[in-house]
Protein backbone atom coordinates (compact mmCIF):
# COMPACT_ATOMS: atom_id res chain seq x y z
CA UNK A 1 0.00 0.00 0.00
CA UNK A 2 1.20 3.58 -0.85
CA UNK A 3 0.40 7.17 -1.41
CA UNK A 4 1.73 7.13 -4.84
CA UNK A 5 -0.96 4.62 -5.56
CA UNK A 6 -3.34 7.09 -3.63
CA UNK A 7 -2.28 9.87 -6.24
CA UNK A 8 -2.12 7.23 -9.26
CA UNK A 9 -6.05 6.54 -8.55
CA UNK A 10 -7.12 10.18 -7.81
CA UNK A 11 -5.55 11.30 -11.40
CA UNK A 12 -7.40 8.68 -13.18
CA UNK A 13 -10.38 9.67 -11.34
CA UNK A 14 -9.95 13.31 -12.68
CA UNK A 15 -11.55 11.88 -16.11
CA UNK A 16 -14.34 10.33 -14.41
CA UNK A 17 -17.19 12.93 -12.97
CA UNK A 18 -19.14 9.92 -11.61
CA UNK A 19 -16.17 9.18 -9.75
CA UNK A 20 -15.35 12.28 -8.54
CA UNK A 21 -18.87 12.98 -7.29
CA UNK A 22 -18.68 9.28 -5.26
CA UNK A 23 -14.86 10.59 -4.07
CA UNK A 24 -16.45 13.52 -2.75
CA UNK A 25 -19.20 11.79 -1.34
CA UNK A 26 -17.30 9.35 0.45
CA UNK A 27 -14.70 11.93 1.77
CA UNK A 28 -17.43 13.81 3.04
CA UNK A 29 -17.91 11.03 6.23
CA UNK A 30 -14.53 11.94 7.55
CA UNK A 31 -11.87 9.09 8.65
CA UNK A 32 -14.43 6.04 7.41
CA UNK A 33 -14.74 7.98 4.23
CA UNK A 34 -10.94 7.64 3.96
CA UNK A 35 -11.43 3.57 4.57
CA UNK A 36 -14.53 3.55 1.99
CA UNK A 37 -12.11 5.41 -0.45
CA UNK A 38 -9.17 3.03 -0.16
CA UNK A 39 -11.36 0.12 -0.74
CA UNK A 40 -13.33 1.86 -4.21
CA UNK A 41 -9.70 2.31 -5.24
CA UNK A 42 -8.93 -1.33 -4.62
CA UNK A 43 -12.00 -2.06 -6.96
CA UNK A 44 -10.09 -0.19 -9.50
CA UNK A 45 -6.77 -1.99 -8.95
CA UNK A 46 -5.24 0.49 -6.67
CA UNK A 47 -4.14 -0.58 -3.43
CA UNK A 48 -4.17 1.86 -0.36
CA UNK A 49 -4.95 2.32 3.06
CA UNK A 50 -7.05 5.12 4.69
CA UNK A 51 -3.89 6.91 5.70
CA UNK A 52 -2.50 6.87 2.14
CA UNK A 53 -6.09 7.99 0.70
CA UNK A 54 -5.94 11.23 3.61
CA UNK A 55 -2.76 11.94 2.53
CA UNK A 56 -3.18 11.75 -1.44
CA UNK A 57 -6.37 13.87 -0.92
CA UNK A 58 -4.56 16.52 1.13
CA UNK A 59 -1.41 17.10 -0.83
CA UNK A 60 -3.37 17.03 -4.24
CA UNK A 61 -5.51 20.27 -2.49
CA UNK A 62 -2.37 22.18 -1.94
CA UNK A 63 -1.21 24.15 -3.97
CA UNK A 64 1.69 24.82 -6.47
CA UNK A 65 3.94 28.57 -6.10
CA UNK A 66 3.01 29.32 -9.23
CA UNK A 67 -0.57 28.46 -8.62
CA UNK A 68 -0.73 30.28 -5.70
CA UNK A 69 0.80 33.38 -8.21
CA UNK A 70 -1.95 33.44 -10.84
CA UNK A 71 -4.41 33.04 -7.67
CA UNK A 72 -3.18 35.60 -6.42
CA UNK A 73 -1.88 38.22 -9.28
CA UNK A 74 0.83 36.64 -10.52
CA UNK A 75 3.11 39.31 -8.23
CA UNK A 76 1.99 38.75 -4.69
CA UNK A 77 -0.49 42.03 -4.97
CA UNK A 78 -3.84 42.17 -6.49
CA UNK A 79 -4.57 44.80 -8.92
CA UNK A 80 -6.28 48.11 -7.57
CA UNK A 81 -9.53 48.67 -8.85
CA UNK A 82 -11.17 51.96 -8.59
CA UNK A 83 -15.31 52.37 -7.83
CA UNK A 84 -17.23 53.74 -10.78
CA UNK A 85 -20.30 53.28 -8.86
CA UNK A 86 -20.96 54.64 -5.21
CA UNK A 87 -21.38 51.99 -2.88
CA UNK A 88 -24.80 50.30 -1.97
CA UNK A 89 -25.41 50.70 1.81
């Protein structure tokens, strides 16, 4: 069992939205989502534990430096942009 096959079943679920939607279902239950998760994997041919699935599933939502630049302006600051209304109160 290893992460890597975590991350090897979570890319191949990126071209499945039926998958995804049963991922995010199953994640939603907390820790025995991770278990339910590691065994739909295993019905795929991917073997993993819980701990490998958590893992996989939280590195794969962080973030890259230069996704975290065009997130956030590409130079750290987001562009000023002036009111050509009056505010709504």
């Amino acid at each position: 069992m290893s992460t890597q096959s975590a991350h090897e079943f979570l890319n191949m679920a990126h071209a499945s939205l039926g998958l995804q939607d049963e991922i995010a279902r199953l994640v939603g239950n907390g820790g025995s989502g991770y278990a339910a998760l590691a065994e739909l994997g295993l019905s795929h041919g991917f073997a993993f534990s819980a701990i490998d699935a958590m893992t996989a599933l939280n590195e794969s939502a962080e973030l890259s430096e230069a996704e975290l630049d065009s997130v956030i302006g590409a130079g750290g600051v987001l562009p000023v942009r002036r009111r050509t209304t009056p505010p709504v109160y």
